[in-house]
PDB file of N, CA and C in Angstrom:
ATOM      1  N   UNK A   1       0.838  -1.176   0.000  1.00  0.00           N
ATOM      2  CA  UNK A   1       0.000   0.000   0.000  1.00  0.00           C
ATOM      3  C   UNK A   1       0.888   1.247   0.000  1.00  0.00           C
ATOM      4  N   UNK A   2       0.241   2.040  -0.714  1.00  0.00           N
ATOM      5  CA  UNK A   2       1.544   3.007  -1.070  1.00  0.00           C
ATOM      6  C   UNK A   2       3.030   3.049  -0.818  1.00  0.00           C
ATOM      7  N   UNK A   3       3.503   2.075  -1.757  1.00  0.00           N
ATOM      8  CA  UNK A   3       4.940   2.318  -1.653  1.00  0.00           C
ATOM      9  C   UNK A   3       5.614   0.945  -3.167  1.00  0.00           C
ATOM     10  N   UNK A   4       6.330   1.398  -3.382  1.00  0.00           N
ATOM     11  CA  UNK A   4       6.483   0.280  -4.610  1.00  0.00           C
ATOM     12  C   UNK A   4       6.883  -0.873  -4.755  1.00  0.00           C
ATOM     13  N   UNK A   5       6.636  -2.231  -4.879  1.00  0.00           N
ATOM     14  CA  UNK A   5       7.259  -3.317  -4.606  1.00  0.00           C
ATOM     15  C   UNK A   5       8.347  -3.797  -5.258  1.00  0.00           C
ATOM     16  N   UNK A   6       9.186  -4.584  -5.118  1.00  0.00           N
ATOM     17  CA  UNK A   6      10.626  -4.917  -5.575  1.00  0.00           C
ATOM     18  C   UNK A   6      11.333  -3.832  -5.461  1.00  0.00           C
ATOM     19  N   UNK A   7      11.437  -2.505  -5.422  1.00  0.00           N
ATOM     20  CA  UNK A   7      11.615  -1.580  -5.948  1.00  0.00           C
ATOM     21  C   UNK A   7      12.925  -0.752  -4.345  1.00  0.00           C
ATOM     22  N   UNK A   8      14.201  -0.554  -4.401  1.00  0.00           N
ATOM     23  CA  UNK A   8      14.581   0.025  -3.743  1.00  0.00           C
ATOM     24  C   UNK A   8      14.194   1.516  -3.337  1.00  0.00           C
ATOM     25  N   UNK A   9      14.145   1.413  -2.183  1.00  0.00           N
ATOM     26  CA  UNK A   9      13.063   3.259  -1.608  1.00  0.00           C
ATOM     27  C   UNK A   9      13.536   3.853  -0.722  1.00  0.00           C
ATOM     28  N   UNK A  10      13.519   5.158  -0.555  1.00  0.00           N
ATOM     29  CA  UNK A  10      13.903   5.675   0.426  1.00  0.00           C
ATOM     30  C   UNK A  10      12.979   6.119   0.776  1.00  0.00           C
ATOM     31  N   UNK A  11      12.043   5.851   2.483  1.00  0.00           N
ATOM     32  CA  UNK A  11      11.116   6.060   3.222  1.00  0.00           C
ATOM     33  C   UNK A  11      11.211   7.662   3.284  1.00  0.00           C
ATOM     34  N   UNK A  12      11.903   8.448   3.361  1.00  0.00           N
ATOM     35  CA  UNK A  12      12.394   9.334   3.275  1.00  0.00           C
ATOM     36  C   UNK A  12      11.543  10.649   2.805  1.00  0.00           C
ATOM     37  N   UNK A  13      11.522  10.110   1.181  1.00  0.00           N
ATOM     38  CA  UNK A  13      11.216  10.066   0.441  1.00  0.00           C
ATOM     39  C   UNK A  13       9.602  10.404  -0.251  1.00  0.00           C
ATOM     40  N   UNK A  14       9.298   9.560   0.288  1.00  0.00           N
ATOM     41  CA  UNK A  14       7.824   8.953   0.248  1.00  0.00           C
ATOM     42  C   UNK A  14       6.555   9.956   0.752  1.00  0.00           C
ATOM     43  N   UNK A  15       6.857  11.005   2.040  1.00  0.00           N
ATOM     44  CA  UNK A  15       6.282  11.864   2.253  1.00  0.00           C
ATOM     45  C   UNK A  15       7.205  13.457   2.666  1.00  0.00           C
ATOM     46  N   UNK A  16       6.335  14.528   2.034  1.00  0.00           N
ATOM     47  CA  UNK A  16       6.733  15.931   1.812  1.00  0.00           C
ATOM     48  C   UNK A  16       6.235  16.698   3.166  1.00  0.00           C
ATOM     49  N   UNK A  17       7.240  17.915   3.288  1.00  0.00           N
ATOM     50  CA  UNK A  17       6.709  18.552   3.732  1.00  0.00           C
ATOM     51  C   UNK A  17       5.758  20.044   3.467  1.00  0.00           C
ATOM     52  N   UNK A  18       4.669  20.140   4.154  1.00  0.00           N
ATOM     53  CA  UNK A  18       4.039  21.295   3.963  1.00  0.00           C
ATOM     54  C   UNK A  18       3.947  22.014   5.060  1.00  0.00           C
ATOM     55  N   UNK A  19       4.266  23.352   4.276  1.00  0.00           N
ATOM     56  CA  UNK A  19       4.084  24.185   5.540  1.00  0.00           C
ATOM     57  C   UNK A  19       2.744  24.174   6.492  1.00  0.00           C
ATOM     58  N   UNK A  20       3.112  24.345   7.637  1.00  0.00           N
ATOM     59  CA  UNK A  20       2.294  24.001   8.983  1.00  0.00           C
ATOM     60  C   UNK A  20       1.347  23.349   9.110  1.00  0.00           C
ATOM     61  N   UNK A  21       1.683  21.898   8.588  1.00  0.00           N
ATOM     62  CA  UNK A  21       0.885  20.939   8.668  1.00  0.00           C
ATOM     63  C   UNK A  21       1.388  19.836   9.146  1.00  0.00           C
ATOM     64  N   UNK A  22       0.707  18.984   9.232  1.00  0.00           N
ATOM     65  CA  UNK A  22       1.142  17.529   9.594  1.00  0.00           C
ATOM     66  C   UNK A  22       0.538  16.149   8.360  1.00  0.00           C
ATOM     67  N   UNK A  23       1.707  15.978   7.587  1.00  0.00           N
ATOM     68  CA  UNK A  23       1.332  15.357   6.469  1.00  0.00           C
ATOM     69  C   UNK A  23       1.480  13.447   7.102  1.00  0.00           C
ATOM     70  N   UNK A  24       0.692  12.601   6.606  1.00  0.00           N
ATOM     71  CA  UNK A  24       0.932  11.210   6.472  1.00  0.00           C
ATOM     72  C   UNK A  24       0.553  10.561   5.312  1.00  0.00           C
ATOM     73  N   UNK A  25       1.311   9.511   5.436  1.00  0.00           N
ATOM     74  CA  UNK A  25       0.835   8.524   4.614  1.00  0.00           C
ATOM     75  C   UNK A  25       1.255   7.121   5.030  1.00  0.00           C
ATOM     76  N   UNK A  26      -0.018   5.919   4.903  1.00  0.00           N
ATOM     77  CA  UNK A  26       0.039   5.049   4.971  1.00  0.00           C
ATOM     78  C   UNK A  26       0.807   3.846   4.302  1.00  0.00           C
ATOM     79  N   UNK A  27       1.834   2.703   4.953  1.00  0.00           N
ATOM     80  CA  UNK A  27       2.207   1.882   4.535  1.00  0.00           C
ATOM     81  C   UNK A  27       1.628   1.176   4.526  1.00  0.00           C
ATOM     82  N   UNK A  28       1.228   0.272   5.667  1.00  0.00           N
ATOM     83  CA  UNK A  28       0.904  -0.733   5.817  1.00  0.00           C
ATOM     84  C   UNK A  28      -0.665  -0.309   6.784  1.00  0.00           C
ATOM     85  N   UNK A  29      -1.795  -0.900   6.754  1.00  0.00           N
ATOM     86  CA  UNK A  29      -2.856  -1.305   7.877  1.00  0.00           C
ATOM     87  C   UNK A  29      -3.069  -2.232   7.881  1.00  0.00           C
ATOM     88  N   UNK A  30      -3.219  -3.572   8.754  1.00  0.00           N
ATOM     89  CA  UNK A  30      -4.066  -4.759   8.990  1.00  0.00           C
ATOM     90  C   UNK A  30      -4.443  -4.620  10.368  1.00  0.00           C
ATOM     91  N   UNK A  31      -5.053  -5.348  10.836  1.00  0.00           N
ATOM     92  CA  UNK A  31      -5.768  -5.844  12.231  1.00  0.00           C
ATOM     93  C   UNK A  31      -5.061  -5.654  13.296  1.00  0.00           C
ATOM     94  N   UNK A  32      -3.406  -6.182  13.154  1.00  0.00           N
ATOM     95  CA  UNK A  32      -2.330  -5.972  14.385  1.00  0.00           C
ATOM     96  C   UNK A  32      -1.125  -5.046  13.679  1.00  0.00           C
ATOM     97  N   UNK A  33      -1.453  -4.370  13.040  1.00  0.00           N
ATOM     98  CA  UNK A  33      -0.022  -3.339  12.624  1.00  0.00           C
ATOM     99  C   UNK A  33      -0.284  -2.461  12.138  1.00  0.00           C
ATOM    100  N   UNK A  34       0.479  -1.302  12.143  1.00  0.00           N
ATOM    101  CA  UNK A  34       0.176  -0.217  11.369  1.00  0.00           C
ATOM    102  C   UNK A  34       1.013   0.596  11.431  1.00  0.00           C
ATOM    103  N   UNK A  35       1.470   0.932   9.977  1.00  0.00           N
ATOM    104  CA  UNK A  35       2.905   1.537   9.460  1.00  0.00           C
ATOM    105  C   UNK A  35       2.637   2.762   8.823  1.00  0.00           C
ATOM    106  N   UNK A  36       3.080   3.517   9.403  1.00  0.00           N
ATOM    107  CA  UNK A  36       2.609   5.228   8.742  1.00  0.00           C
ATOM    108  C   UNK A  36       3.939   6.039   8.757  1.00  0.00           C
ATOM    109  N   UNK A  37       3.960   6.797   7.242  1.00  0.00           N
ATOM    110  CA  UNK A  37       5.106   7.451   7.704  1.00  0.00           C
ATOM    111  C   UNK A  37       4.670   9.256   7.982  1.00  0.00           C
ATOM    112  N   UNK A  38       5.073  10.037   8.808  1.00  0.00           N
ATOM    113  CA  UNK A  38       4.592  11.441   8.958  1.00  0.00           C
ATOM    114  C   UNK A  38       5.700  12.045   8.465  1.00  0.00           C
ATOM    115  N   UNK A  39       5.480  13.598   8.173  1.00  0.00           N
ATOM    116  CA  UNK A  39       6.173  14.823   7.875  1.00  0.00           C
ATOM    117  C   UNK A  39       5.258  15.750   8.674  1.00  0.00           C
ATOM    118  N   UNK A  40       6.341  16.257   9.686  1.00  0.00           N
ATOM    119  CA  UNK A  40       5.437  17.324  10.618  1.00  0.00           C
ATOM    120  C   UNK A  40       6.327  18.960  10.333  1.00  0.00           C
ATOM    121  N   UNK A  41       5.868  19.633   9.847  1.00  0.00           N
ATOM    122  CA  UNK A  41       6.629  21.127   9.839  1.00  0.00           C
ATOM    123  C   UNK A  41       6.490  21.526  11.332  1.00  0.00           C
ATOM    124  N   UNK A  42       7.452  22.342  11.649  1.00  0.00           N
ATOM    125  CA  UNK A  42       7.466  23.461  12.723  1.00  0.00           C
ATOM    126  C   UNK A  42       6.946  24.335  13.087  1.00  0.00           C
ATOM    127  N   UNK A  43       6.513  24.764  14.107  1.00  0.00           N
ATOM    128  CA  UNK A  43       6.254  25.996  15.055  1.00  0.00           C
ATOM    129  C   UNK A  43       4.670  26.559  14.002  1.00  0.00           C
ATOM    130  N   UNK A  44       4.056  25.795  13.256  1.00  0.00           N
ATOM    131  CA  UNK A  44       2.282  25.926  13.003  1.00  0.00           C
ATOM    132  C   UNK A  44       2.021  25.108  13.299  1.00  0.00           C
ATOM    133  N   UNK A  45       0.419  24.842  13.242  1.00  0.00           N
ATOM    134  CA  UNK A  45      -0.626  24.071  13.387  1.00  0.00           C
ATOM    135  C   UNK A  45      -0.344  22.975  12.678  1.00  0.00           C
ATOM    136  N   UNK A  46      -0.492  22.153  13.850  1.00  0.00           N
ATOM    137  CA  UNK A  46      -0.436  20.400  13.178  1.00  0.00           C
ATOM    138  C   UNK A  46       1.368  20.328  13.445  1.00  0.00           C
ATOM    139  N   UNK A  47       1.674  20.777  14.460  1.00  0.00           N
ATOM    140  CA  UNK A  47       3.202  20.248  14.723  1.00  0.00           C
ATOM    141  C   UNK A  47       3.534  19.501  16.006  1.00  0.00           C
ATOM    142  N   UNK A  48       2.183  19.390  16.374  1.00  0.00           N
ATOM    143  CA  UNK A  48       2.220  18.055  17.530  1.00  0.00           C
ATOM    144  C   UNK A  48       1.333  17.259  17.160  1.00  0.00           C
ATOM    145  N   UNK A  49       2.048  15.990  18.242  1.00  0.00           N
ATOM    146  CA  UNK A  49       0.685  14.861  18.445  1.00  0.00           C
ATOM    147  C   UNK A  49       0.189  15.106  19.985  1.00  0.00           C
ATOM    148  N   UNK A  50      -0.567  15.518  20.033  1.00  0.00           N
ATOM    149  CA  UNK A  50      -0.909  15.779  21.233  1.00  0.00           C
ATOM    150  C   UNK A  50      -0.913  14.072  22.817  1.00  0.00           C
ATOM    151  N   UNK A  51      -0.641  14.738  23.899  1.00  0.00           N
ATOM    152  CA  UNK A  51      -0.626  13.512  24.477  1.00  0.00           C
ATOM    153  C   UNK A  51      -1.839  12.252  24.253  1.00  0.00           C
ATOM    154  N   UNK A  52      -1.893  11.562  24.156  1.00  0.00           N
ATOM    155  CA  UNK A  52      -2.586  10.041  23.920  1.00  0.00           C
ATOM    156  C   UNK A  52      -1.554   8.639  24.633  1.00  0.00           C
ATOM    157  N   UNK A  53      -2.563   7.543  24.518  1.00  0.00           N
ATOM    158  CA  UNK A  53      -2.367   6.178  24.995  1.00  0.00           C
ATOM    159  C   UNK A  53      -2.412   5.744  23.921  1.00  0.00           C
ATOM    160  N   UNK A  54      -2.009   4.280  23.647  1.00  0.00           N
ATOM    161  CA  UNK A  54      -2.521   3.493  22.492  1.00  0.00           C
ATOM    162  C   UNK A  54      -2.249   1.610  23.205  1.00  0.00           C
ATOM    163  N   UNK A  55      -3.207   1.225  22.726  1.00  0.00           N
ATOM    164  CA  UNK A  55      -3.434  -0.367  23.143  1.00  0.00           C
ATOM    165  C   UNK A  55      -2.316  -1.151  23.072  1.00  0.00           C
ATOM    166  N   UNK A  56      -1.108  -1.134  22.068  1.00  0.00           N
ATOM    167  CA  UNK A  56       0.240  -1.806  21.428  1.00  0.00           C
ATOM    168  C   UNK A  56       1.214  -0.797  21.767  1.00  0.00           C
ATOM    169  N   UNK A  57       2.266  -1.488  21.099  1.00  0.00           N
ATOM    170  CA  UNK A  57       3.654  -1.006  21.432  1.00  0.00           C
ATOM    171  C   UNK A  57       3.876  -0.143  19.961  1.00  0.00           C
ATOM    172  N   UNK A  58       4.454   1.285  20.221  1.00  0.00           N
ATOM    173  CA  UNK A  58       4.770   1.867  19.029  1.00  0.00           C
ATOM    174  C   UNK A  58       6.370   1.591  18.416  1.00  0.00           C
ATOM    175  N   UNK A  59       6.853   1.580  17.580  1.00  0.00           N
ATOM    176  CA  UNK A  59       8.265   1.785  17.491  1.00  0.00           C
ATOM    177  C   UNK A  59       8.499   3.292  16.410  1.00  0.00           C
ATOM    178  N   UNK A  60       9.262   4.145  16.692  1.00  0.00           N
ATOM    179  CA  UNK A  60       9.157   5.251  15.873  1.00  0.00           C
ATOM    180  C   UNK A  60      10.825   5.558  15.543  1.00  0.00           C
ATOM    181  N   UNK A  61      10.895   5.912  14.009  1.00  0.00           N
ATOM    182  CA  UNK A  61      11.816   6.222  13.760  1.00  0.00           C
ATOM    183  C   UNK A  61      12.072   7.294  12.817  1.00  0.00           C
ATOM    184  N   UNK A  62      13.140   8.221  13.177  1.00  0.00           N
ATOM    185  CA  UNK A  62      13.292   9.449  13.288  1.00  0.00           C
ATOM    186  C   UNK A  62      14.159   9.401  11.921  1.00  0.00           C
ATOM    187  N   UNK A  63      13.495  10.019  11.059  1.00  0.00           N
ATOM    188  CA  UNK A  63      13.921   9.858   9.350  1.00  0.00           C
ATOM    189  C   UNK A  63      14.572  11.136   8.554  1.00  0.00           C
ATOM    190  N   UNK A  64      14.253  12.117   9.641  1.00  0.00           N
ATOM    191  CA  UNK A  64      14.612  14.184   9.002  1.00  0.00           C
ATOM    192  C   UNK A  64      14.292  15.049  10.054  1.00  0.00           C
ATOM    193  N   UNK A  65      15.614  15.513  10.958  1.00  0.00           N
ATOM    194  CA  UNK A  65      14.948  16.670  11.666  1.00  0.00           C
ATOM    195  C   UNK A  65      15.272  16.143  13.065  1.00  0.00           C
ATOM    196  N   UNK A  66      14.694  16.851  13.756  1.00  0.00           N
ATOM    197  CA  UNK A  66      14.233  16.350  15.514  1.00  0.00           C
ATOM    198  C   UNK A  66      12.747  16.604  16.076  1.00  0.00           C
ATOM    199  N   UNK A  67      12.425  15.861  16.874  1.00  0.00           N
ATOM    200  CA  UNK A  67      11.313  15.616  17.495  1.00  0.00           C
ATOM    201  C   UNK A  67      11.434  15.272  19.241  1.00  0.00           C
ATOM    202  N   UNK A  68      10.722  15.724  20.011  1.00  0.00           N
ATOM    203  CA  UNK A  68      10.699  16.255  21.206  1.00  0.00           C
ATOM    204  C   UNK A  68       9.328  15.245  21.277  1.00  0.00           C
ATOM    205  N   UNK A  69       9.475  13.891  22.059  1.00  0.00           N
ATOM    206  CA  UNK A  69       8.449  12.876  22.855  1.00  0.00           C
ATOM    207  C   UNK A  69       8.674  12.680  24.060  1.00  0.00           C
ATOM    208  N   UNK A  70       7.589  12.690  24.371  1.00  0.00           N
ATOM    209  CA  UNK A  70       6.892  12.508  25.909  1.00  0.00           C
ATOM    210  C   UNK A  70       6.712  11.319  25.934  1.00  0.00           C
ATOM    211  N   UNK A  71       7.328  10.405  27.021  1.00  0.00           N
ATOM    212  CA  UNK A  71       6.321   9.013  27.184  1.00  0.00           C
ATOM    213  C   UNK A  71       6.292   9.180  28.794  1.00  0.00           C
ATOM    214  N   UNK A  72       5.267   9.027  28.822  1.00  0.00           N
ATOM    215  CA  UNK A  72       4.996   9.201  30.424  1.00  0.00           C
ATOM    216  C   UNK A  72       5.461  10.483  31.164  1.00  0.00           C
ATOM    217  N   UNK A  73       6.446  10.280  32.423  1.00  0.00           N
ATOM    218  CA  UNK A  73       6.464  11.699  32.140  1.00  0.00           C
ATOM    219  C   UNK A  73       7.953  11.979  32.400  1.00  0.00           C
ATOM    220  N   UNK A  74       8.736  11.414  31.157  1.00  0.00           N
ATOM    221  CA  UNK A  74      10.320  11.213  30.654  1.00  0.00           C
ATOM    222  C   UNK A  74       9.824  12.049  29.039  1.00  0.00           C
ATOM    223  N   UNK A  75      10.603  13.049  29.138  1.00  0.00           N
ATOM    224  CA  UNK A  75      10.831  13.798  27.501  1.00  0.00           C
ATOM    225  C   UNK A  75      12.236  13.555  26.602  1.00  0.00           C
ATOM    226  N   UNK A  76      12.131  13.079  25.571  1.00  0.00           N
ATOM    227  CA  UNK A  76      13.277  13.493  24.741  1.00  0.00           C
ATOM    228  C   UNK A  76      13.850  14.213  23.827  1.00  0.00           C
ATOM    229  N   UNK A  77      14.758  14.129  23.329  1.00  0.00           N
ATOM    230  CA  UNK A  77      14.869  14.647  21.941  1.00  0.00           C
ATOM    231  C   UNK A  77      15.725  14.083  20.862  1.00  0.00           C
ATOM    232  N   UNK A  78      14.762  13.268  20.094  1.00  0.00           N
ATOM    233  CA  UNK A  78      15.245  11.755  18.961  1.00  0.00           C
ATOM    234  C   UNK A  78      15.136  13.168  17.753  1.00  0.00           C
ATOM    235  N   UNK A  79      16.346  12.806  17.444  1.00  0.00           N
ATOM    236  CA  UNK A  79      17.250  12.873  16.206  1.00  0.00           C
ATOM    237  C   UNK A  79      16.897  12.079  14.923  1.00  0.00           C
ATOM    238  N   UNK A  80      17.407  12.827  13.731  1.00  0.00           N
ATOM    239  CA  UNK A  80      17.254  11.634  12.780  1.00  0.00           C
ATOM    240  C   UNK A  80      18.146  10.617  12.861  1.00  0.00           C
ATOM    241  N   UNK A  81      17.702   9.217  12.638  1.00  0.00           N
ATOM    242  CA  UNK A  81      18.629   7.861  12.875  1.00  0.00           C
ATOM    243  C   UNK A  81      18.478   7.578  14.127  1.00  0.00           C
ATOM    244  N   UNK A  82      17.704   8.118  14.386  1.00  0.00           N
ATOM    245  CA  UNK A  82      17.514   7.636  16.375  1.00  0.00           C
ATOM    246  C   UNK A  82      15.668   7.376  16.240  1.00  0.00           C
ATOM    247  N   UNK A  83      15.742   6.007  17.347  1.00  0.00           N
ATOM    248  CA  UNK A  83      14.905   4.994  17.417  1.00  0.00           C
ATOM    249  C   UNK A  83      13.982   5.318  18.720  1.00  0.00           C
ATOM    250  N   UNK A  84      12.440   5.499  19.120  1.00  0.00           N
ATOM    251  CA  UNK A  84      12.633   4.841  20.347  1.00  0.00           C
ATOM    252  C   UNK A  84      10.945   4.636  20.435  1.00  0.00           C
ATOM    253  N   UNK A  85      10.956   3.594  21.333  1.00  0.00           N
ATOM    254  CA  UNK A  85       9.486   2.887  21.461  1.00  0.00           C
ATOM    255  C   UNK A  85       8.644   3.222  22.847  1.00  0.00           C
ATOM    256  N   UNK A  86       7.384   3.280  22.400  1.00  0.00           N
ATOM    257  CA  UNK A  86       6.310   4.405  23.146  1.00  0.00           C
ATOM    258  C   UNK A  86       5.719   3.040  23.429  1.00  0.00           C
ATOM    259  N   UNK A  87       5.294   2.486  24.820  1.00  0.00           N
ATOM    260  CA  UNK A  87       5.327   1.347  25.293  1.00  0.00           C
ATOM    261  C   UNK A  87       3.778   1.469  25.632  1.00  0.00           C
ATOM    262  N   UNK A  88       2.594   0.156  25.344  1.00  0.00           N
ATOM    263  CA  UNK A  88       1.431   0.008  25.222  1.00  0.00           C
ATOM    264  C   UNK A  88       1.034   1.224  26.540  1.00  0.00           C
ATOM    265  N   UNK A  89      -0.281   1.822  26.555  1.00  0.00           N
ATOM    266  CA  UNK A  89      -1.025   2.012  27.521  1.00  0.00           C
ATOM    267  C   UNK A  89      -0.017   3.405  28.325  1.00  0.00           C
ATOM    268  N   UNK A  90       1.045   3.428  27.876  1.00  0.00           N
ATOM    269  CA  UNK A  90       1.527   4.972  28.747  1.00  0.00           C
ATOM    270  C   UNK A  90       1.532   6.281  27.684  1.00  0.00           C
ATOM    271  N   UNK A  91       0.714   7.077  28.271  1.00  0.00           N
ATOM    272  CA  UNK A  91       0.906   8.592  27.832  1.00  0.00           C
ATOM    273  C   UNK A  91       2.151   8.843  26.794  1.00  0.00           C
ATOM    274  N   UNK A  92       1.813   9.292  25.394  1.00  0.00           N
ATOM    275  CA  UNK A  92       2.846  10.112  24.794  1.00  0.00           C
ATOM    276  C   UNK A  92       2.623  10.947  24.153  1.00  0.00           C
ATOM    277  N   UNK A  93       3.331  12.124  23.333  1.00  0.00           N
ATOM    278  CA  UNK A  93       3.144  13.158  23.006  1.00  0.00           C
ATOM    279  C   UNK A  93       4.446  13.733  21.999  1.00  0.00           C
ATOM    280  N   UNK A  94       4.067  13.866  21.027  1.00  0.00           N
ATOM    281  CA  UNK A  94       4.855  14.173  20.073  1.00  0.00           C
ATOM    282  C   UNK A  94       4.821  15.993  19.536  1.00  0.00           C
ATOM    283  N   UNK A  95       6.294  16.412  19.436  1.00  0.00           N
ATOM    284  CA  UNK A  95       6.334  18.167  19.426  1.00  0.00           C
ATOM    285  C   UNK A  95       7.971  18.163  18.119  1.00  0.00           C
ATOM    286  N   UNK A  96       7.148  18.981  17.415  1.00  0.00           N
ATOM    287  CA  UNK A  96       8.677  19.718  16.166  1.00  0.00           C
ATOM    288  C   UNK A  96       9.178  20.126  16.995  1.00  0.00           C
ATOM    289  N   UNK A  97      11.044  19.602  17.490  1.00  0.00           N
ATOM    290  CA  UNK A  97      11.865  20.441  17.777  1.00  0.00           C
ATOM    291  C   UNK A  97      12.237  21.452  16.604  1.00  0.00           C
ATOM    292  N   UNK A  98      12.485  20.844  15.355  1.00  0.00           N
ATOM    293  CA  UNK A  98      12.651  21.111  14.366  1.00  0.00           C
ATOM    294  C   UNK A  98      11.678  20.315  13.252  1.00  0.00           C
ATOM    295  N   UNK A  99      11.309  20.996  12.263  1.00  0.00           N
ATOM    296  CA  UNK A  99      10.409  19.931  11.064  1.00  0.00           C
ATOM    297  C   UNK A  99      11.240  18.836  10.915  1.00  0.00           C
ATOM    298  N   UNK A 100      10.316  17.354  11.217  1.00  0.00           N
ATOM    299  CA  UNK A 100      10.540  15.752  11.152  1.00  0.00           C
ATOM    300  C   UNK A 100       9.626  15.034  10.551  1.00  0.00           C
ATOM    301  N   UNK A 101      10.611  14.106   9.959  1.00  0.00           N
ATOM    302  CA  UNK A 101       9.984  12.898   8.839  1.00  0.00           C
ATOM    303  C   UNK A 101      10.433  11.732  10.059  1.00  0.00           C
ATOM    304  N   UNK A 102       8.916  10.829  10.232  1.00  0.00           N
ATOM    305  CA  UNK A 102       8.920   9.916  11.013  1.00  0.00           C
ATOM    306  C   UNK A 102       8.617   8.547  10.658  1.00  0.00           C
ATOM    307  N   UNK A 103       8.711   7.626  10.661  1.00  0.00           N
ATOM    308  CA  UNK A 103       8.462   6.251  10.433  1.00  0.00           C
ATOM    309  C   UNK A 103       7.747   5.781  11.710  1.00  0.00           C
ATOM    310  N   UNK A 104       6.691   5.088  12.228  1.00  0.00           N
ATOM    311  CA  UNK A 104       5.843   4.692  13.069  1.00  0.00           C
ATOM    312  C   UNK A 104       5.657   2.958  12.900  1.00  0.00           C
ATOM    313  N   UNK A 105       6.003   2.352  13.423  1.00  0.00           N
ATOM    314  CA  UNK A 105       5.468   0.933  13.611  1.00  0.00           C
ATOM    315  C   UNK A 105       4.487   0.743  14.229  1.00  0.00           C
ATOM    316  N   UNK A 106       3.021   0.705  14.684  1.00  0.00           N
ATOM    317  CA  UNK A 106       2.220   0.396  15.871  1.00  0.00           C
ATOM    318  C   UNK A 106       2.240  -1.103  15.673  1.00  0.00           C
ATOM    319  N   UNK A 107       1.937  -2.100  16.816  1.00  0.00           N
ATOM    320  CA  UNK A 107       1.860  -3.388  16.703  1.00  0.00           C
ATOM    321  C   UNK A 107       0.734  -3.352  18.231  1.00  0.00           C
ATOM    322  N   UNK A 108      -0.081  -3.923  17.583  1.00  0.00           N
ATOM    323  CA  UNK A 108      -1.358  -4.570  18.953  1.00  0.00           C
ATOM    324  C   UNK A 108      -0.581  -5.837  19.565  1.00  0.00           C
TER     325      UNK A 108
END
């Protein structure tokens, strides 16, 4: 689902940024997974994820930029090439340190 098969890709790639928005697009959806990649611009509307829970384990990876997450109530600041997983059922919250291209794993 959107993305090309056989085909070498750069995830990267795949989604743009627009000014002060929060762009996605879907890789993958089934029943237990769900693969989305985001482009979030800076300092407008639509440059957070506001705090939420989610039922599964997220894995998120940091593809352009920096991003400022909350999990519980530990904050960071993941870099591009830097990894880190938002663990079932605890509070997180996603903020543009700078405009970021993200990769998202959810798994139920």
């Amino acid at each position: 689902m959107n993305i090309p098969h056989a085909e070498s890709v750069s995830l990267e790639s795949l989604v743009e940024y627009q000014s002060g928005q929060l762009v996605s697009l879907t890789i993958a959806q089934l029943p237990n997974i769900n693969i989305i990649l985001f482009a979030i611009d800076q300092g407008a509307q639509g440059d957070a994820i506001n705090a939420h829970s989610a039922p599964g384990d997220a894995l998120l990876q940091i593809l352009d930029g920096a991003a400022e997450i909350t999990i519980g109530e530990k904050t960071l600041t993941v870099k591009k090439g830097e990894s880190v997983v938002m663990p079932a059922n605890v509070p997180h919250a996603l903020a543009a340190k700078e405009r970021f291209k993200m990769l998202l794993i959810f798994i139920k």
